[in-house]
Structures are given as structure tokens and as C-alpha cells.
Protein backbone atom coordinates (compact mmCIF):
# COMPACT_ATOMS: atom_id res chain seq x y z
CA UNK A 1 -16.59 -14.05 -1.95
CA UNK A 2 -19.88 -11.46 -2.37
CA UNK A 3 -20.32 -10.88 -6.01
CA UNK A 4 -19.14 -6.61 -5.72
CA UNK A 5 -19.95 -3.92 -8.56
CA UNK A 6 -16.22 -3.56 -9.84
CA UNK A 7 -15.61 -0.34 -10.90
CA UNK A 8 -12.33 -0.11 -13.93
CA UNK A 9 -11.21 2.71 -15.27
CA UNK A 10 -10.63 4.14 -18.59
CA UNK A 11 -8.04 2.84 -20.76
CA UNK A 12 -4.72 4.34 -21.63
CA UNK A 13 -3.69 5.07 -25.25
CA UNK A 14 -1.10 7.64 -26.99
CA UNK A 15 -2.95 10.58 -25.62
CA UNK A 16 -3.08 9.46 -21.80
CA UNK A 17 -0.95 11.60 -19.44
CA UNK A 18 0.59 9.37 -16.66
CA UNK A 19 2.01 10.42 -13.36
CA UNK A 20 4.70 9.33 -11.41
CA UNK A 21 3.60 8.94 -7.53
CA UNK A 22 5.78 7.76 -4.46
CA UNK A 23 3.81 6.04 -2.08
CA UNK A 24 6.65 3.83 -0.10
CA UNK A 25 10.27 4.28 -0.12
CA UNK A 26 12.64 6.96 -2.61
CA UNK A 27 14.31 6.01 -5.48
CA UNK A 28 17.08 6.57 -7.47
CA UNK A 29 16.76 9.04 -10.11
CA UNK A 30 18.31 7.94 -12.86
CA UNK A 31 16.16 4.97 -13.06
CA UNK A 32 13.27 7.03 -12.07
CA UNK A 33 13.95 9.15 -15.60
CA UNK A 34 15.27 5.58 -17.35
CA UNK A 35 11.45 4.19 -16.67
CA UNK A 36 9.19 7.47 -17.38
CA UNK A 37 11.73 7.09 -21.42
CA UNK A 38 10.26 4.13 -21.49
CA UNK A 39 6.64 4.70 -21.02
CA UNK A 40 7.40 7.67 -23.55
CA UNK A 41 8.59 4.91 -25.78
CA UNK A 42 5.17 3.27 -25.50
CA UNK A 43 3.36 6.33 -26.97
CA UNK A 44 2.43 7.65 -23.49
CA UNK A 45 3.03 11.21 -22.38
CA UNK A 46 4.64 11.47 -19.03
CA UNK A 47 3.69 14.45 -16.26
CA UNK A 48 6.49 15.89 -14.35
CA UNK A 49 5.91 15.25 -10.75
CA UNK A 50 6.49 17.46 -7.63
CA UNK A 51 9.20 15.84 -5.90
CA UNK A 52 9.20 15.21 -2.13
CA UNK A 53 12.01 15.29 -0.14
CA UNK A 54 13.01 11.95 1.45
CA UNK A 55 12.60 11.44 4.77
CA UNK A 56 14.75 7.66 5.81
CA UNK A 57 13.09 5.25 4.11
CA UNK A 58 10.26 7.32 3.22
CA UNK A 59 10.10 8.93 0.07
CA UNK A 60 8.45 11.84 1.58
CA UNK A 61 6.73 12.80 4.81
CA UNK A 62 3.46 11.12 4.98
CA UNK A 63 1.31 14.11 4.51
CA UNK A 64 3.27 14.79 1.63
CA UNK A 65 2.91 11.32 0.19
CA UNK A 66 -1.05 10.68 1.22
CA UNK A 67 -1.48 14.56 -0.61
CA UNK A 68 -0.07 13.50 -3.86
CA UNK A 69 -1.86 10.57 -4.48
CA UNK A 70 -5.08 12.24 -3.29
CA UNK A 71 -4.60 15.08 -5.22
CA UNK A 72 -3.17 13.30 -8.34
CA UNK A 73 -6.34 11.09 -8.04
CA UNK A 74 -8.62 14.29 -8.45
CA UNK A 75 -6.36 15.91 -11.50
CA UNK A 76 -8.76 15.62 -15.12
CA UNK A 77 -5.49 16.17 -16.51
CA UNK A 78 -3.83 12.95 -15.05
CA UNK A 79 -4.93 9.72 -16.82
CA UNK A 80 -2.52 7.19 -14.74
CA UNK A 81 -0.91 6.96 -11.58
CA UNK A 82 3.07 4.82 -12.21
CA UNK A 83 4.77 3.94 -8.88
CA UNK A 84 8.40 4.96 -8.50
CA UNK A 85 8.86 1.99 -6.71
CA UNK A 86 8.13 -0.04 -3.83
CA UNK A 87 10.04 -0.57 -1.05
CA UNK A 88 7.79 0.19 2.35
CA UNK A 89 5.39 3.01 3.73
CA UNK A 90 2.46 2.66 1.44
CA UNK A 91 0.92 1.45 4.53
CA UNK A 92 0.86 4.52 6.35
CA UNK A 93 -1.27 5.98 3.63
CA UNK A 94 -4.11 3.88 4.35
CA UNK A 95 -5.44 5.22 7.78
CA UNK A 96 -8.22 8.00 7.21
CA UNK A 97 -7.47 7.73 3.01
CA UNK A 98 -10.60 9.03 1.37
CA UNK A 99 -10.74 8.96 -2.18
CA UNK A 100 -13.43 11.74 -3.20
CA UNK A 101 -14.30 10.54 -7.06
CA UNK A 102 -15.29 7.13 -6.47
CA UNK A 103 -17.18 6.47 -9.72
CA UNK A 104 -13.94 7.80 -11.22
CA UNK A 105 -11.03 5.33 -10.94
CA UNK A 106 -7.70 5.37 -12.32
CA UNK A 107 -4.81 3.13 -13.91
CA UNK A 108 -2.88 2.44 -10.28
CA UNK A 109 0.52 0.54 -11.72
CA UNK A 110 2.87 -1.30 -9.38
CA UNK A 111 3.71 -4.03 -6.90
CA UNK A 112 5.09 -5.06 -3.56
CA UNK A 113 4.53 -2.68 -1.38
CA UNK A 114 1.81 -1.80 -3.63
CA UNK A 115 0.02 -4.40 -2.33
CA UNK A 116 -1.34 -2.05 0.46
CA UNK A 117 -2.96 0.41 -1.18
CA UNK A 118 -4.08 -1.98 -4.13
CA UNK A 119 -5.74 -4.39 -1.49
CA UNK A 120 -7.31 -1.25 0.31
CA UNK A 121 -8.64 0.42 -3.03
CA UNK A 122 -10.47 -3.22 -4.04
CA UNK A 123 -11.86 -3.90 -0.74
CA UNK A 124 -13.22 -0.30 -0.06
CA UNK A 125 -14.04 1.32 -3.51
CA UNK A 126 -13.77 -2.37 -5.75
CA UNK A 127 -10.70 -1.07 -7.59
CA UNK A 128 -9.42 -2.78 -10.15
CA UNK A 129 -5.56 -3.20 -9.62
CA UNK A 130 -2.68 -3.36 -11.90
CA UNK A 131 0.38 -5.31 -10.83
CA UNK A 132 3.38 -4.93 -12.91
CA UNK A 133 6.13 -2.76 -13.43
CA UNK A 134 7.09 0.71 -11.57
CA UNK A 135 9.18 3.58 -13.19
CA UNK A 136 12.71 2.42 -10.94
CA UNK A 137 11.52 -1.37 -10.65
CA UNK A 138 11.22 -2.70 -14.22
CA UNK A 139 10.26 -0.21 -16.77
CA UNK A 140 13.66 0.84 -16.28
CA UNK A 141 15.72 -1.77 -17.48
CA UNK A 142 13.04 -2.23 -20.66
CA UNK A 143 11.17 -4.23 -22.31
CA UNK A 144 12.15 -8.33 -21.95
CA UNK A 145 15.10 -7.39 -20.42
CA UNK A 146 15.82 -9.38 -17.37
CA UNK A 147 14.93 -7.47 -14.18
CA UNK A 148 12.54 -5.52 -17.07
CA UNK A 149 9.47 -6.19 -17.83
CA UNK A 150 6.42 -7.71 -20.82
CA UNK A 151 5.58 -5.10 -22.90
CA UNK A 152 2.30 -6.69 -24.33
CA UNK A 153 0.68 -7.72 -21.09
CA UNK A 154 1.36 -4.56 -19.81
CA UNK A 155 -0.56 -3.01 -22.44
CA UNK A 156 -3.05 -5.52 -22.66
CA UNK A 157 -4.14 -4.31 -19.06
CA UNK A 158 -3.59 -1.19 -19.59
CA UNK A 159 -5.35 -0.78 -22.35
CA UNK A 160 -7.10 -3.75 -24.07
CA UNK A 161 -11.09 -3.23 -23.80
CA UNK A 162 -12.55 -5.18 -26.36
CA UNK A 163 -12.03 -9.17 -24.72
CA UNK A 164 -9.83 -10.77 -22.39
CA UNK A 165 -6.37 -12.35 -23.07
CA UNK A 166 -4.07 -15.15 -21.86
CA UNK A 167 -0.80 -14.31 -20.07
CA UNK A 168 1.94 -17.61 -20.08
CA UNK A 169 2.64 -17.87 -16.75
CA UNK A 170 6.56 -18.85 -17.12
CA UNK A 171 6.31 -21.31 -14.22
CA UNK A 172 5.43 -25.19 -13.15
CA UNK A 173 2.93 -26.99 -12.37
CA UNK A 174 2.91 -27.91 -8.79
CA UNK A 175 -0.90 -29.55 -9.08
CA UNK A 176 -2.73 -29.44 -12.19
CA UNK A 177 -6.17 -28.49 -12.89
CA UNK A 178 -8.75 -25.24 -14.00
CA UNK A 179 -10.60 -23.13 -12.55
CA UNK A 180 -12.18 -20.22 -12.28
CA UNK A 181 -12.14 -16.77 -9.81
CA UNK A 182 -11.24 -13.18 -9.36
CA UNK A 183 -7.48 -12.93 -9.48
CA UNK A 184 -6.43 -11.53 -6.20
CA UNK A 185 -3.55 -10.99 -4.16
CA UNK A 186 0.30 -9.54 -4.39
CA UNK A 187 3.28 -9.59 -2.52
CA UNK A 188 2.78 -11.95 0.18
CA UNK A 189 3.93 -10.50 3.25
CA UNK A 190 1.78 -7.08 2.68
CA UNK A 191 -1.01 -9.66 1.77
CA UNK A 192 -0.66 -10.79 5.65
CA UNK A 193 0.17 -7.84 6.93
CA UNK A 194 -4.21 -6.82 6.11
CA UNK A 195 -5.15 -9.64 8.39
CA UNK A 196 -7.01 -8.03 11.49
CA UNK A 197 -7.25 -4.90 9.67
CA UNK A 198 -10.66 -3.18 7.59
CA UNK A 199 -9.10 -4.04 4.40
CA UNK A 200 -7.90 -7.44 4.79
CA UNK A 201 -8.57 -9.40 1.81
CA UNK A 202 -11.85 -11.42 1.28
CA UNK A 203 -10.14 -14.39 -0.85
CA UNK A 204 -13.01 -17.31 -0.93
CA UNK A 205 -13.75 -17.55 -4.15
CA UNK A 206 -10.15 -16.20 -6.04
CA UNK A 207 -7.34 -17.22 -8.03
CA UNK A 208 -5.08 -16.51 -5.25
CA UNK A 209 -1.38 -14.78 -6.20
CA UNK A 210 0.98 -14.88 -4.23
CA UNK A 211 5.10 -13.86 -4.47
CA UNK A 212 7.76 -12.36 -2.70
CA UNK A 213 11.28 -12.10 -2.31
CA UNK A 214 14.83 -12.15 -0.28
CA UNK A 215 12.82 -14.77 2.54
CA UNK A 216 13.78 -17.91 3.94
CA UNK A 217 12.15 -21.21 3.43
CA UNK A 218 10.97 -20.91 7.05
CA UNK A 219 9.91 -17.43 6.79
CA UNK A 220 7.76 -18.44 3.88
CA UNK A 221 6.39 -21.78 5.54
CA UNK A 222 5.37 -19.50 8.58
CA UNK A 223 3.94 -16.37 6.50
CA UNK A 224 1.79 -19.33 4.62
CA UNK A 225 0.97 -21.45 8.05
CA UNK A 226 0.04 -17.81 9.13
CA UNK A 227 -2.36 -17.39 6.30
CA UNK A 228 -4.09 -20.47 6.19
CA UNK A 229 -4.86 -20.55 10.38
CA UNK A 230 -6.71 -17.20 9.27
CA UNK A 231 -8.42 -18.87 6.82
CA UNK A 232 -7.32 -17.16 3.69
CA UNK A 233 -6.81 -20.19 1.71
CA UNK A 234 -10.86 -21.62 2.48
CA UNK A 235 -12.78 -21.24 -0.58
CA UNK A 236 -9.91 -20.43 -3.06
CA UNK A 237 -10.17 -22.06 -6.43
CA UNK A 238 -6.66 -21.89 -6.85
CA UNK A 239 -3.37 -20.71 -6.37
CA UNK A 240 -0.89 -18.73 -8.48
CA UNK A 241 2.75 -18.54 -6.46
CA UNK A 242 5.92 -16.42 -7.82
CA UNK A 243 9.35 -17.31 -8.05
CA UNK A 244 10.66 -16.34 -4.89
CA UNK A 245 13.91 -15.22 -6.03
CA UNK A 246 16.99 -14.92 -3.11
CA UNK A 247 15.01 -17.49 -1.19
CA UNK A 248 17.24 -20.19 -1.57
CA UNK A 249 17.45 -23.27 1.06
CA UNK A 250 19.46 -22.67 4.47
CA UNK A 251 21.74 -25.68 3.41
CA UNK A 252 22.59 -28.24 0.74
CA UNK A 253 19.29 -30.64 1.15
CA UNK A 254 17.12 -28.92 3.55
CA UNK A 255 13.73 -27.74 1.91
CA UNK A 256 13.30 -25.17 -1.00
CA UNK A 257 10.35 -22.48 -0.91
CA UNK A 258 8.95 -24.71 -3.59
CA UNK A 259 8.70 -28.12 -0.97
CA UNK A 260 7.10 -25.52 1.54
CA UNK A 261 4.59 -24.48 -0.69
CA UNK A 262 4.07 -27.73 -1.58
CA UNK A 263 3.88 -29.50 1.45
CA UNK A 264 0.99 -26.55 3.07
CA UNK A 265 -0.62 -26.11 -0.13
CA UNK A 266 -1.03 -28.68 -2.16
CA UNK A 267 -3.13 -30.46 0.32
CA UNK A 268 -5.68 -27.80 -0.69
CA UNK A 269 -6.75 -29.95 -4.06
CA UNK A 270 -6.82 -26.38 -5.90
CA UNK A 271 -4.75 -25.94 -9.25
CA UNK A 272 -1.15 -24.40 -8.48
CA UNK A 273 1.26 -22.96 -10.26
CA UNK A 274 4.78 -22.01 -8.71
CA UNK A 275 7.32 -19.93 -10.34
CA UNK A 276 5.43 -17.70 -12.62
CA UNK A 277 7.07 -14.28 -14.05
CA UNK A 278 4.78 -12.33 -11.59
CA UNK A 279 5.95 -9.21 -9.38
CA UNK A 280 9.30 -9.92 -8.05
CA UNK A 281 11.24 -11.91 -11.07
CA UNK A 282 14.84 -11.94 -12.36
CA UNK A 283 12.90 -12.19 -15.73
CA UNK A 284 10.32 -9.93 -17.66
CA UNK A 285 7.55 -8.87 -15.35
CA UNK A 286 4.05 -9.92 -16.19
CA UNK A 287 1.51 -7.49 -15.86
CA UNK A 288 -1.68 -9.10 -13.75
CA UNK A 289 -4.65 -6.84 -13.22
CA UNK A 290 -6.28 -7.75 -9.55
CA UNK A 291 -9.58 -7.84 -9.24
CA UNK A 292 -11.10 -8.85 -12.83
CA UNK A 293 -12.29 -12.89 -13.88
CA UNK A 294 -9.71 -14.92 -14.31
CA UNK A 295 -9.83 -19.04 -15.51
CA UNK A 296 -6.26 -20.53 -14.46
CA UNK A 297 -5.14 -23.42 -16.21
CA UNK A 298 -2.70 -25.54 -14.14
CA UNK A 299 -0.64 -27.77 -16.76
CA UNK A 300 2.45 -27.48 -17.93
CA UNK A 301 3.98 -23.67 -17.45
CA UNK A 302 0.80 -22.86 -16.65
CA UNK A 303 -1.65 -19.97 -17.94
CA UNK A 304 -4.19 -17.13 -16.48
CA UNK A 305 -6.67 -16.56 -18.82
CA UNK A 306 -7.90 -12.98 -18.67
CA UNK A 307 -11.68 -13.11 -18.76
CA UNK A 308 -13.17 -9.31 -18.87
CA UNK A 309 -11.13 -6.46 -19.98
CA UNK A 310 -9.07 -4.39 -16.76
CA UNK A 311 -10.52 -0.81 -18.48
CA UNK A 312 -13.70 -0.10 -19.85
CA UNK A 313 -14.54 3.15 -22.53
């Protein structure tokens, strides 16, 4: 990986205005209003957004979802951009997406379909990301609840500026070990899905995350197989995988997402942790900002250590 001039934005405290955005699919509105309480809970004001009118399984039309984020971007009066929620369609944002105020980023919350934009904002402006919980997709059901999400790593990334932090990874050790690399990464499939294009991610070098959900062991086996015959996994120092939640085995006995990853990964001789409380998780969603120093410590439940603050003053 070439050594890049991140650029972070500034952190959020009790003053910071943050706006919803809808870059993928709709959502329902109760939870939309359940998760924009709870950042109000935090101590953060919350901007009424113009909403879009849904279009399938768009939450708007595409000019009407590539204009809000621009233009939401370029607002001195919005601090934050909070996904909705995921779903699919932040894709279509990406072709022609100019972002004007370069020097000028902003807090970008969310994950899975996320992924897109996040992986297109780091490789063409060096955006840091924030992965963690959207208004209808975790900050809804509150803090440590289960399909909620972890209050302090959320504002540790969010907001922490003067050191780095550790974040307990909730998972197992698949192959144990340390080291050191720019977390990077997401929801797996939209981490495939930049192969071949102008954002696809460079990953030599990384702590490489990777989760997903509702996919069978083959699906994941092929999505990884896919991966590493593009060489995504040469050069990674290691690996951080999710949970994989409604990815159980096709029958009684036959392999687990777990003995896929395993079997193609571990191989590799990198440190690897499987399971961790990271983007899609029955349990409290960890907050992981992409893109900053990392130091992964493969042992036990396993641990990222935060190196360099997500924000900067």
C-alpha cells in the first residue's frame, strides 16, 4: 500500500449538527425517528432532512440521492452525515461523484452498502470512514441492545482526538498473532463488487475487515476464492472477519462459514480473528473507523488497537 496524506475530519461533540442521508434503499420511519432520539440522547443535535420519495428499492431517484449527499457535504451548518440504512444503491452514486471541498471532510457513519461510497471516498479523496451504526440499523434499538449498537466506540471515533483506543473484538481466534496496518474493508460482497472498477480497494499492507450476512457457506468460499485470485489478500498483515450471522451450514456436518474461512485463509500465516461484533451482528455494533493505523492482536477474543485518532481539531 502507498503511504497517502489521510485527510479526517473534525470531531463531533454536543454542539455538532448531524444529518440523516439515504444513499441505498428506504427505510422505515419509525426506526428512522427511534435512531435520530438516540443520537439526541448522545448530546447531538439532529437536522431534519428533506425526504425523497422512494422509488422500489431505492430510497429516492438517483439524482435525488447523489444531490443530497453532495449538497449536505457542502452545508457549514451540517457537521455529520448518519445513514438511514443500507440496503443497496449506494453504488449508483459513485459514477461522475465529485465532492467539491476536498480539504473539508466529514463524519460519514454507516455500513453495508456503505461500503461503496466509503471505499470510493478513501481511494479518491483518502477519507477516513466510519463503520458502525445507521439511524434504522442499530441506533435504533439503543445502546448494547442486541441488534443495537456500542455506545463508547462509537464515540470514541466519533469524537476522541487526543490518542487512540482499543475496541474488544467479541470474536475467536482463528490464527494468532500481531500486527500492524491501515484497517480497511466492510461488507464483503460490496468489497468485491470494486474489483475492476477505479475505486477498488488497494489492500497490501491492511488489517483487512471483512463481514456479511444472510450467505451460504459456498457463497462465502466463492466471494473469498474470488478475492484472493484478484489478489486482495497479497500483502495483508492480517485479517479481521465478522460473524456472518444467517449463514448457517446447508446440512447437519457439511462446512460452517468459519471452516471456509479457515480453510482459504488461514494458509495466509496473517493473524485472524472470526466472529467479531463488527457491521452485521445480532449483538452491539462496534464502531471501526476505515482508513486510520490499526495494531490487531490475534489471541483470545481478539483486539484492534486504534493507533491515531479518526478526527482531528
Amino acid at each position: 500500500m502507498v503511504e497517502v496524506e489521510v485527510r479526517k475530519p473534525r470531531p463531533l461533540n454536543g454542539k455538532s449538527v448531524l444529518m440523516p442521508f439515504a444513499p441505498a434503499s428506504p427505510a422505515d420511519f419509525a426506526r428512522v425517528l427511534a435512531g435520530a432520539e438516540e443520537l439526541r440522547s448522545l448530546g447531538f443535535q439532529v437536522a431534519d432532512a428533506t425526504p425523497l420519495s422512494p422509488e422500489g428499492y431505492f430510497a429516492g431517484s438517483l439524482s435525488g440521492r447523489r444531490n443530497e449527499f453532495l449538497s449536505e457535504l457542502e452545508r457549514d451548518d451540517v457537521d455529520a452525515l448518519v445513514a438511514i440504512r443500507g440496503g443497496y444503491g449506494s453504488n449508483y452514486l459513485l459514477d461522475d461523484l465529485a465532492v467539491e471541498r476536498v480539504d473539508a471532510p466529514k463524519v460519514i457513519l454507516g455500513y453495508s452498502d456503505l461500503t461503496s461510497l466509503q471505499a470510493y471516498l478513501w481511494k479518491r479523496y483518502s477519507w477516513i470512514g466510519f463503520y458502525g451504526p445507521m439511524l434504522a440499523a442499530g441506533l435504533d434499538a439503543g445502546d448494547g441492545a442486541a441488534g443495537g449498537y456500542d455506545r463508547q466506540s462509537l464515540l470514541d471515533a466519533i469524537g476522541k482526538t487526543d490518542s487512540g483506543w482499543t475496541l474488544k473484538l467479541r470474536g475467536e481466534t482463528l490464527v494468532s498473532g500481531e500486527a500492524d496496518g491501515r484497517v480497511l474493508g466492510g461488507c464483503m460482497t460490496l468489497v468485491e463488487t470494486t474489483l475492476g472498477t477505479p475505486w477498488e480497494l488497494d489492500t497490501r499492507g491492511s488489517i483487512l475487515l471483512l463481514e456479511d450476512r444472510g450467505m451460504k457457506p459456498w457463497q462465502v468460499d466463492r466471494a473469498l476464492m474470488h478475492l484472493k485470485q484478484a489478489g486482495k489478500f497479497e500483502g495483508v498483515r492480517g485479517i479481521v472477519l465478522g460473524e456472518f450471522p444467517e449463514c448457517g451450514p446447508l446440512m447437519t456436518g457439511s462446512a460452517t462459514v468459519r471452516d471456509v474461512c479457515l480453510r482459504i485463509l488461514g494458509a495466509l500465516g496473517v493473524p485472524i480473528v472470526f466472529g467479531a461484533a463488527v457491521g452485521h451482528t445480532p449483538r452491539p455494533m462496534l464502531t471501526v473507523p476505515l482508513g486510520v493505523k490499526t495494531r490487531l492482536r490475534a489471541q483470545r477474543e481478539g483486539e484492534l488497537e486504534i493507533l491515531e485518532p479518526a478526527v482531528v481539531p
